[in-house]
PDB file of N, CA and C in Angstrom:
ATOM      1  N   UNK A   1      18.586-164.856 194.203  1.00  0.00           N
ATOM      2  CA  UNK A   1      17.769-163.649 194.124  1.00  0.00           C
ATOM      3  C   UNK A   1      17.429-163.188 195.541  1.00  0.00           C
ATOM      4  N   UNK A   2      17.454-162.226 195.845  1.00  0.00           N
ATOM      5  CA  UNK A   2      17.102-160.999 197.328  1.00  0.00           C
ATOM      6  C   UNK A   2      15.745-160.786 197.201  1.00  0.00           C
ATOM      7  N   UNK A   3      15.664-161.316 198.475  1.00  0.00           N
ATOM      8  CA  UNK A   3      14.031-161.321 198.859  1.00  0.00           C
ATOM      9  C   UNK A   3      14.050-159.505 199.783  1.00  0.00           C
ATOM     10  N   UNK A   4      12.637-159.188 199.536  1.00  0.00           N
ATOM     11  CA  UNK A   4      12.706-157.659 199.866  1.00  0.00           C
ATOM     12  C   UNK A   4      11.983-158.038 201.354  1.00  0.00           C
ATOM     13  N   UNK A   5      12.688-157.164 202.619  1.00  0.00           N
ATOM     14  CA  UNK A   5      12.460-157.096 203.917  1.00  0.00           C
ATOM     15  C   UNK A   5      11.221-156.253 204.017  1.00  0.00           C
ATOM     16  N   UNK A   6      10.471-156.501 204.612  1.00  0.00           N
ATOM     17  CA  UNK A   6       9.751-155.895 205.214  1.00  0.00           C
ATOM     18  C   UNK A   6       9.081-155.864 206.918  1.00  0.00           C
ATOM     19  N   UNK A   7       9.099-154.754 207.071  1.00  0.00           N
ATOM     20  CA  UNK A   7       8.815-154.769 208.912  1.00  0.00           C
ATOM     21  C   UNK A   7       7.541-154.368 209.302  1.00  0.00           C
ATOM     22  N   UNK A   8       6.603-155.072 209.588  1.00  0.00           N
ATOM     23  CA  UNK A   8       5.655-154.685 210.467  1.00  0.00           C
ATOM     24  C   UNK A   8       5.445-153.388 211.709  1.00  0.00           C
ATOM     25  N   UNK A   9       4.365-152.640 211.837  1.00  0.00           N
ATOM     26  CA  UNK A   9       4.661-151.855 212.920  1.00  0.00           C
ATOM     27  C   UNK A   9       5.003-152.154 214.256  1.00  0.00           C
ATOM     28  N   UNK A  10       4.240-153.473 214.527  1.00  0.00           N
ATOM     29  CA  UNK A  10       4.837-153.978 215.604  1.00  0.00           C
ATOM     30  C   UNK A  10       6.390-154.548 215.837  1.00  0.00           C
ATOM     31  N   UNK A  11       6.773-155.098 214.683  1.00  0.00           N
ATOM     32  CA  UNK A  11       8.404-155.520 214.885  1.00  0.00           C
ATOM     33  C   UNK A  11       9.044-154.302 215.230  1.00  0.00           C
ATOM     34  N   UNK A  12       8.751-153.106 214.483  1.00  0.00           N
ATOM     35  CA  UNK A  12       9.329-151.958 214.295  1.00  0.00           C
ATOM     36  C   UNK A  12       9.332-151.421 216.131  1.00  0.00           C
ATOM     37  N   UNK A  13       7.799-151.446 216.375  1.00  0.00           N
ATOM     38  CA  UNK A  13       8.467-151.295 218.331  1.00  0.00           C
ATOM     39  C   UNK A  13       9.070-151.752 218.589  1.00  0.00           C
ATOM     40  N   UNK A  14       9.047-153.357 218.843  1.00  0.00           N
ATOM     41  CA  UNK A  14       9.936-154.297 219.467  1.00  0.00           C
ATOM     42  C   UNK A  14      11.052-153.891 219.106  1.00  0.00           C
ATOM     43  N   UNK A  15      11.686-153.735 217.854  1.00  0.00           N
ATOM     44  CA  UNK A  15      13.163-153.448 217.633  1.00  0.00           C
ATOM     45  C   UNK A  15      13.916-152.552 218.182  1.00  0.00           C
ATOM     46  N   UNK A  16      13.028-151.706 218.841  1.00  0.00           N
ATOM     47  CA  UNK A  16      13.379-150.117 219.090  1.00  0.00           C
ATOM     48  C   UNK A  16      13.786-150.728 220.974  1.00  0.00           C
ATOM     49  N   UNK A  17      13.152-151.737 221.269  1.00  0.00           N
ATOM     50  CA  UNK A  17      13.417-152.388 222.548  1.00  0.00           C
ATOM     51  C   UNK A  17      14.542-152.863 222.889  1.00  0.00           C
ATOM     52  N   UNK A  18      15.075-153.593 221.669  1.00  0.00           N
ATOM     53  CA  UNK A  18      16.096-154.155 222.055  1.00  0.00           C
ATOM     54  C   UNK A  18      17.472-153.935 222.296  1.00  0.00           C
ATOM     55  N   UNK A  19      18.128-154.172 222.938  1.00  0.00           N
ATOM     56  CA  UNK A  19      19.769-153.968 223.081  1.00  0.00           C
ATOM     57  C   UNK A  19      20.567-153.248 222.215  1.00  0.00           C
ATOM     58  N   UNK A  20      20.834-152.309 222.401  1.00  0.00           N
ATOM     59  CA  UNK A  20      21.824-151.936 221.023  1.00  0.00           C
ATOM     60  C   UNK A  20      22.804-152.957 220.907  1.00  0.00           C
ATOM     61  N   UNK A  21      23.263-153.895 221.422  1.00  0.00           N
ATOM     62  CA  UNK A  21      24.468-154.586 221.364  1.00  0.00           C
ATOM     63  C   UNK A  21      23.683-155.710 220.588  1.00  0.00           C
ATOM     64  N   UNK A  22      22.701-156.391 220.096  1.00  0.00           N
ATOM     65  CA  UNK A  22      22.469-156.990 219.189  1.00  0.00           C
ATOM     66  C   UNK A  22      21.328-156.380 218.248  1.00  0.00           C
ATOM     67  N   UNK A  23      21.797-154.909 218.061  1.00  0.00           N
ATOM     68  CA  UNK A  23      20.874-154.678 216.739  1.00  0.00           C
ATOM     69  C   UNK A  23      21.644-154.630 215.461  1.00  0.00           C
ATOM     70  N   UNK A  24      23.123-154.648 216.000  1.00  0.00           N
ATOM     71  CA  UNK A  24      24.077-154.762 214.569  1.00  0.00           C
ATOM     72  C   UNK A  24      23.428-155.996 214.157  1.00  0.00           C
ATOM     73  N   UNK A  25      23.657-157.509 214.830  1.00  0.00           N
ATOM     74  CA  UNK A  25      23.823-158.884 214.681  1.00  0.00           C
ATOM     75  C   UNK A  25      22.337-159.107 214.099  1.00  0.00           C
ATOM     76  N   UNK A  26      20.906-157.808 214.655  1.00  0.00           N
ATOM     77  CA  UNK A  26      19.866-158.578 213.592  1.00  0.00           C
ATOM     78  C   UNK A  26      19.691-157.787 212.442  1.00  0.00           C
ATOM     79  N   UNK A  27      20.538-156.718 212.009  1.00  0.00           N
ATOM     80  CA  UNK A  27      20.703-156.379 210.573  1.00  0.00           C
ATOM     81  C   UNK A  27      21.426-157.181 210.004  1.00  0.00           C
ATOM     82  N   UNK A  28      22.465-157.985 210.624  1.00  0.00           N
ATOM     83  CA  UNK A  28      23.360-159.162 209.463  1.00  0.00           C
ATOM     84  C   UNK A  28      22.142-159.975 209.411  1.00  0.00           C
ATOM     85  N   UNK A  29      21.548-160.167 210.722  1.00  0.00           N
ATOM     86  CA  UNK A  29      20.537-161.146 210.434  1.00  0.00           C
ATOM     87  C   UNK A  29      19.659-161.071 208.771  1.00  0.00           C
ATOM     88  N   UNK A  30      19.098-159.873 208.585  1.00  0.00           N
ATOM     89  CA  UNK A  30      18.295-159.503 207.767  1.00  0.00           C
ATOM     90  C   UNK A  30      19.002-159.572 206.163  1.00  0.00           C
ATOM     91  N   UNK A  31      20.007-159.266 206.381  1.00  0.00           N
ATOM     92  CA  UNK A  31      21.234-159.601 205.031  1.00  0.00           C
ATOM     93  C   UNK A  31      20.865-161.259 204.780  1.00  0.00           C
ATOM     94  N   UNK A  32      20.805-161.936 205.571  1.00  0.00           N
ATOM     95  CA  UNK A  32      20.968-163.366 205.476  1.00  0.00           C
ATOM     96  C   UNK A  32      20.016-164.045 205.238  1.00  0.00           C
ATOM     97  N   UNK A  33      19.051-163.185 205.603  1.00  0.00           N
ATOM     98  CA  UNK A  33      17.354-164.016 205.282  1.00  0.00           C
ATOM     99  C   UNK A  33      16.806-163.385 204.406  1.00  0.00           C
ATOM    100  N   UNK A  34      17.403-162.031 203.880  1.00  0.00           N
ATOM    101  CA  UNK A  34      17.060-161.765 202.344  1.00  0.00           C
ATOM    102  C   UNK A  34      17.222-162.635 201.470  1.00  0.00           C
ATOM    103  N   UNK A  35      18.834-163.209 201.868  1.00  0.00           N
ATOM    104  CA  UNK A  35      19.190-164.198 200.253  1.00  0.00           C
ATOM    105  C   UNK A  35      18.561-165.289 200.874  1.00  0.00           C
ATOM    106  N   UNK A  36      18.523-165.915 202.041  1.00  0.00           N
ATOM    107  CA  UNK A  36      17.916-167.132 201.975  1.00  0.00           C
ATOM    108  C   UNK A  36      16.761-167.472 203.135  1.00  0.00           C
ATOM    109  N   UNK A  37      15.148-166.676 202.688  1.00  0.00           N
ATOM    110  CA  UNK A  37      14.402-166.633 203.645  1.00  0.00           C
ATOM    111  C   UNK A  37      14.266-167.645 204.433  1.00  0.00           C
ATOM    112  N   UNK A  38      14.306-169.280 203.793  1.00  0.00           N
ATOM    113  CA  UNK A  38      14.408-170.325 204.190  1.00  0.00           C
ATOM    114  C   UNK A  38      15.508-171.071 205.283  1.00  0.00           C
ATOM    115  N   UNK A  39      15.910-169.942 205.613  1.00  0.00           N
ATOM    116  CA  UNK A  39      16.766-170.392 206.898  1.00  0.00           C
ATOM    117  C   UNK A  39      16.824-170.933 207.886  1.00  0.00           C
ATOM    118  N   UNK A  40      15.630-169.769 208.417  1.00  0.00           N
ATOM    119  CA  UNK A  40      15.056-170.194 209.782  1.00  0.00           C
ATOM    120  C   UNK A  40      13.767-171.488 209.851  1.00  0.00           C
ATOM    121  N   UNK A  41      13.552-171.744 211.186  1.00  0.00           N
ATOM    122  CA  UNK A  41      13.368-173.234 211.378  1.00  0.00           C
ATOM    123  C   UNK A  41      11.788-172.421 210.553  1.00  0.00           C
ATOM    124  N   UNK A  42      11.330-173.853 210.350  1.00  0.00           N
ATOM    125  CA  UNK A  42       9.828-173.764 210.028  1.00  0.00           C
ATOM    126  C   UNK A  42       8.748-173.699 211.307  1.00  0.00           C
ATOM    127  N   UNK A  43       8.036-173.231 211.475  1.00  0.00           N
ATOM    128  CA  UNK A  43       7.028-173.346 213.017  1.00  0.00           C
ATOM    129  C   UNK A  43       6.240-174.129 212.780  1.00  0.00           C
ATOM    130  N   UNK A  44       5.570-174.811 213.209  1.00  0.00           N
ATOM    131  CA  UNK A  44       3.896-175.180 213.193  1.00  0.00           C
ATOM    132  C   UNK A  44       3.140-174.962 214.358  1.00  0.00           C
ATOM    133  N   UNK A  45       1.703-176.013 214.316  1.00  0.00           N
ATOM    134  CA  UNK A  45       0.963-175.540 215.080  1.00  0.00           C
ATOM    135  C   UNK A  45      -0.108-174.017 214.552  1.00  0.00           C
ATOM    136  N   UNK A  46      -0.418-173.642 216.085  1.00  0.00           N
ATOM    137  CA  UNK A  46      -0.807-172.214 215.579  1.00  0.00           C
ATOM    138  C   UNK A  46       0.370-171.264 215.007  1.00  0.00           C
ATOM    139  N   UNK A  47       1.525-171.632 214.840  1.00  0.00           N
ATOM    140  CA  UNK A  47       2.651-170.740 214.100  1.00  0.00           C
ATOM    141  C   UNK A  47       2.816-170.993 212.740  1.00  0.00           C
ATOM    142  N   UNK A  48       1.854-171.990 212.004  1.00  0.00           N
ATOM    143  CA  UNK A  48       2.057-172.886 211.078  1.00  0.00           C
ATOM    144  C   UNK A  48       2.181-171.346 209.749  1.00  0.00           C
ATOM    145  N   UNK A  49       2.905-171.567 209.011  1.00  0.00           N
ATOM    146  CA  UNK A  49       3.470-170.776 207.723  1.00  0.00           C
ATOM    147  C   UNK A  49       4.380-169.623 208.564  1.00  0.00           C
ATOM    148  N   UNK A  50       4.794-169.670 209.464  1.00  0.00           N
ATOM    149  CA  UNK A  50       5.915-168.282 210.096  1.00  0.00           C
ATOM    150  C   UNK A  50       7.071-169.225 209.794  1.00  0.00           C
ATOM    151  N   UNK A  51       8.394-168.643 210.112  1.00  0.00           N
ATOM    152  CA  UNK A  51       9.373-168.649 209.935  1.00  0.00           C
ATOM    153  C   UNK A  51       9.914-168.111 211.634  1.00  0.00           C
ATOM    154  N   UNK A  52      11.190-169.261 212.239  1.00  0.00           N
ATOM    155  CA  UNK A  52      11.780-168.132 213.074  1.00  0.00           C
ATOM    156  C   UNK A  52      13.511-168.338 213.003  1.00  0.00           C
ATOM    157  N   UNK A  53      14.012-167.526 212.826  1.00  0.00           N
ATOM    158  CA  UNK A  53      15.693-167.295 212.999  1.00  0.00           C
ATOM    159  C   UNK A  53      15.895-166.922 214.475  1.00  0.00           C
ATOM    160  N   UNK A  54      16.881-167.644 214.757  1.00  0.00           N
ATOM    161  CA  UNK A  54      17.445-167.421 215.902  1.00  0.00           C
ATOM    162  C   UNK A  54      18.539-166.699 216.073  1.00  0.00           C
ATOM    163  N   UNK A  55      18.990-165.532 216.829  1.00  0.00           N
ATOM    164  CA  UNK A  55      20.050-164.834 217.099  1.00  0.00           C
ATOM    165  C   UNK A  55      19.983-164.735 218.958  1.00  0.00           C
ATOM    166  N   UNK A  56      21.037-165.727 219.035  1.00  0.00           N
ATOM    167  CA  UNK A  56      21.678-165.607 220.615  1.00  0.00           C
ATOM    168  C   UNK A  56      20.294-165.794 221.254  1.00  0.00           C
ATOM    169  N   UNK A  57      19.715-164.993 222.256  1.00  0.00           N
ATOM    170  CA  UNK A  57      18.333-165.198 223.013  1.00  0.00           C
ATOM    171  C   UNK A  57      17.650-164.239 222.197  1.00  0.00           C
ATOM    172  N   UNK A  58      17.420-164.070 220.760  1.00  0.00           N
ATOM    173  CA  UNK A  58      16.214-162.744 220.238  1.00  0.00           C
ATOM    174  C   UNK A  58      15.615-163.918 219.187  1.00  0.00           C
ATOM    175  N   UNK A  59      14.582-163.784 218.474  1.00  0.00           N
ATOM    176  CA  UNK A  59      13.911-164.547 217.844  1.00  0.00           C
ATOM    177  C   UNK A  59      13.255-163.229 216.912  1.00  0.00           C
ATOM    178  N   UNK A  60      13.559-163.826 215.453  1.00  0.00           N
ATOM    179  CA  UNK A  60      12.890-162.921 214.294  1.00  0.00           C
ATOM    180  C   UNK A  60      11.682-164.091 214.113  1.00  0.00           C
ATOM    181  N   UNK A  61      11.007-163.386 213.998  1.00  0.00           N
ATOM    182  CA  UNK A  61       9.516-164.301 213.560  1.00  0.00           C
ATOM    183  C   UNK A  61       8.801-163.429 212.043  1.00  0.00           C
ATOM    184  N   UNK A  62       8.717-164.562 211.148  1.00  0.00           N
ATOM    185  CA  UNK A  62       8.053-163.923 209.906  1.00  0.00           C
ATOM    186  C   UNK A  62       7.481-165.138 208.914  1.00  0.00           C
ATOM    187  N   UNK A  63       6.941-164.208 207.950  1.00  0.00           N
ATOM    188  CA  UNK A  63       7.074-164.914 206.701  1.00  0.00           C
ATOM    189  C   UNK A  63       7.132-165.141 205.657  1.00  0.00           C
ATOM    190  N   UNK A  64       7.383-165.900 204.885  1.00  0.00           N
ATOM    191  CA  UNK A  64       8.127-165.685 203.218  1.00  0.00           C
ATOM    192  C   UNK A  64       6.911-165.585 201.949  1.00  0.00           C
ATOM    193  N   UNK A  65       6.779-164.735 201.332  1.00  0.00           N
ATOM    194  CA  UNK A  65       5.221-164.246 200.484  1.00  0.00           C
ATOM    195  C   UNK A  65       6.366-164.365 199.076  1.00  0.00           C
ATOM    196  N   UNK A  66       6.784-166.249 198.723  1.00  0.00           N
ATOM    197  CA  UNK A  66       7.615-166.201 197.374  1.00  0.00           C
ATOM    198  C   UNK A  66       7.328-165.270 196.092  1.00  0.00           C
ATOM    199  N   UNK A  67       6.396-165.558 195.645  1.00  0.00           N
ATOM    200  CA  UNK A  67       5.364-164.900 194.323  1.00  0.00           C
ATOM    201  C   UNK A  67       5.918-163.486 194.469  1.00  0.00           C
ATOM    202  N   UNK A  68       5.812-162.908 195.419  1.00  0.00           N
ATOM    203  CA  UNK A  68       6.269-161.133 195.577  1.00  0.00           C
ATOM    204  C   UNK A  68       8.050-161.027 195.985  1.00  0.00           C
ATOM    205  N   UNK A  69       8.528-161.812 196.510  1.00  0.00           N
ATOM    206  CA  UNK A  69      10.492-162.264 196.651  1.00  0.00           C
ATOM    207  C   UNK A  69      10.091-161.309 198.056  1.00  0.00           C
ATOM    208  N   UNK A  70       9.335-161.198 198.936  1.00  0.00           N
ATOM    209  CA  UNK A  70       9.438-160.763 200.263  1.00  0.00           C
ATOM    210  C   UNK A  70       9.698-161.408 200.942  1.00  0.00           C
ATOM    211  N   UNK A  71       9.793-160.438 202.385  1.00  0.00           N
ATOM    212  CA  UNK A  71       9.714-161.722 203.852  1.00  0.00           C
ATOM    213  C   UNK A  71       9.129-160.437 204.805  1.00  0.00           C
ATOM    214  N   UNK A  72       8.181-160.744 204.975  1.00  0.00           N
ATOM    215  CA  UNK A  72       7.482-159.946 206.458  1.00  0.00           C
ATOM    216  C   UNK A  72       8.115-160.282 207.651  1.00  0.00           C
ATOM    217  N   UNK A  73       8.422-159.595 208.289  1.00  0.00           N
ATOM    218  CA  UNK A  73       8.963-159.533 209.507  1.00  0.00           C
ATOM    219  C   UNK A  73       7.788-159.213 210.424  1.00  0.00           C
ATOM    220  N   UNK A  74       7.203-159.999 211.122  1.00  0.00           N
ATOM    221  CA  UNK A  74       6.055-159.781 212.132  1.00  0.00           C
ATOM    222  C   UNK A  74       6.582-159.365 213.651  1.00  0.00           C
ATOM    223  N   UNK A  75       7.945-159.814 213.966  1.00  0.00           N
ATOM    224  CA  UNK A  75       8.052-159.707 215.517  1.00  0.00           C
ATOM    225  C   UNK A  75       9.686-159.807 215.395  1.00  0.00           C
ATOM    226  N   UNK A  76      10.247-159.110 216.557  1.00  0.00           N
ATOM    227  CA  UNK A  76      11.143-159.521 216.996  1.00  0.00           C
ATOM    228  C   UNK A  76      11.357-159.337 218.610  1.00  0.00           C
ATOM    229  N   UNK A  77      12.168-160.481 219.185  1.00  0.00           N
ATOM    230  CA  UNK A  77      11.880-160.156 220.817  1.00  0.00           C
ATOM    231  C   UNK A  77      12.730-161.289 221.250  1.00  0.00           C
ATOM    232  N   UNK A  78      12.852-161.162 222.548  1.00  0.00           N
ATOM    233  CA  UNK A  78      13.780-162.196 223.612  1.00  0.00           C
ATOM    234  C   UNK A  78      12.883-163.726 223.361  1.00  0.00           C
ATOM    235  N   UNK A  79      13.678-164.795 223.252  1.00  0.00           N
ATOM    236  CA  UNK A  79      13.064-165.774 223.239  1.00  0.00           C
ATOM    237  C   UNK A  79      12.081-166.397 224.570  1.00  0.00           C
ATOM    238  N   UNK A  80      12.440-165.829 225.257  1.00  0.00           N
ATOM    239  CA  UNK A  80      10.975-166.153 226.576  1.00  0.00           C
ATOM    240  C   UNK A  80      10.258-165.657 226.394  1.00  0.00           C
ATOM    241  N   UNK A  81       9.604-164.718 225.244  1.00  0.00           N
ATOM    242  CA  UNK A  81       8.264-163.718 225.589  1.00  0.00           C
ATOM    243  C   UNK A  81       8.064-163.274 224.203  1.00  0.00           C
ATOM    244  N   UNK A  82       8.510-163.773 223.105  1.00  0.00           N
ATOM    245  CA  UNK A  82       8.228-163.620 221.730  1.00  0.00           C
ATOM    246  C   UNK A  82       7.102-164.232 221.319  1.00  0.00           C
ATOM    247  N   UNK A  83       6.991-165.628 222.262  1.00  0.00           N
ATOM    248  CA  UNK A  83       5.910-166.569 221.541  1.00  0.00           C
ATOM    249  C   UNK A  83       4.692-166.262 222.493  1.00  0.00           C
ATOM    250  N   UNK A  84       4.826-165.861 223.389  1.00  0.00           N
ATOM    251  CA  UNK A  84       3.835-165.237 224.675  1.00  0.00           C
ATOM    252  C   UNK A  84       3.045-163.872 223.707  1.00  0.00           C
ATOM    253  N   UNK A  85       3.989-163.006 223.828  1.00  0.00           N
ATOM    254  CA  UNK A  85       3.424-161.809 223.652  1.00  0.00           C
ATOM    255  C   UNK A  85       2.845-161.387 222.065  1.00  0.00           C
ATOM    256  N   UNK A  86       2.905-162.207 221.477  1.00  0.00           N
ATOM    257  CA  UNK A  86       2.852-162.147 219.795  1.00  0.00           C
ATOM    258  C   UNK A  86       1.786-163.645 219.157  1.00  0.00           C
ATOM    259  N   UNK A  87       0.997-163.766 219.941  1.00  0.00           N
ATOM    260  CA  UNK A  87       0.375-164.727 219.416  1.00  0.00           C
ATOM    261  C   UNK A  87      -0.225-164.368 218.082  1.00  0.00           C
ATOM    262  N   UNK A  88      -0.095-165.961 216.875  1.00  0.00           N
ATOM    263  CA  UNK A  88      -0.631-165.545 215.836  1.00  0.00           C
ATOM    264  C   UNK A  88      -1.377-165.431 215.068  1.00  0.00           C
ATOM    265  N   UNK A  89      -2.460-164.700 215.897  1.00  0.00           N
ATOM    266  CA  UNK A  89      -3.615-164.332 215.644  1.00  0.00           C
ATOM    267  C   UNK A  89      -3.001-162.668 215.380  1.00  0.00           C
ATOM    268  N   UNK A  90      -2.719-162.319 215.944  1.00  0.00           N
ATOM    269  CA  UNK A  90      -2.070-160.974 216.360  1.00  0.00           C
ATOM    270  C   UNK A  90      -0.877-160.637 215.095  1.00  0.00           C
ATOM    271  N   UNK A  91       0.006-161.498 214.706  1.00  0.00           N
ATOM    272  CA  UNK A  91       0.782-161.654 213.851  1.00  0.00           C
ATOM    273  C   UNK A  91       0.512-161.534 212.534  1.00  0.00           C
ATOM    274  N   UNK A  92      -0.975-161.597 212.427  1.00  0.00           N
ATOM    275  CA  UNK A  92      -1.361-161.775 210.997  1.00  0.00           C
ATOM    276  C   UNK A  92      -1.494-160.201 210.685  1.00  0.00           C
ATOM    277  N   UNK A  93      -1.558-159.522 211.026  1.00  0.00           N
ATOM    278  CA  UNK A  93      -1.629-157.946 211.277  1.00  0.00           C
ATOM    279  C   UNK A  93      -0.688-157.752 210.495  1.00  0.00           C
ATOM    280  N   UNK A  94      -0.590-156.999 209.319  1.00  0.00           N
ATOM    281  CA  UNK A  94       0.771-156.033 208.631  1.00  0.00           C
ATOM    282  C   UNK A  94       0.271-154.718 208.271  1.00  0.00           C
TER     283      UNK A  94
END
């Protein structure tokens, strides 16, 4: 079963940031974590219930709301400054 995407306003900037040369690779991304939100690694810590998939140096950060078949998409960004600039306190925001 296809979990329904959803993007935060903030992912929605960030996305608009990034490379055109990997915005094809994070729409396959998004194909892939529809059918299986459980992909990406689990976080803990203060990241504890996010989700992050890795593509090359970009990092999708979210999380999976089963009961509704979603996945919030909270962030996306270069892996040096995703976990900097998106703390999740900030993340909890949709």
């Amino acid at each position: 079963m296809r979990y329904k995407i959803e993007l935060s306003p903030k992912a929605k900037k960030r996305l608009r940031l990034v490379p055109k040369i990997y915005k094809r690779a994070i729409a396959e991304a998004y194909k892939e974590i529809s059918q299986d939100p459980f992909l990406g690694k689990e976080l803990h810590d203060e990241y504890a219930g996010f989700f992050c998939y890795r593509l090359s140096v970009y990092r999708i950060i979210y999380k999976v709301i089963p009961k509704d078949k979603k996945v919030r998409i909270y962030s996306i960004g270069h892996r040096a400054t995703v976990y900097i600039n998106d703390h999740p306190v900030q993340l909890h925001y949709f």
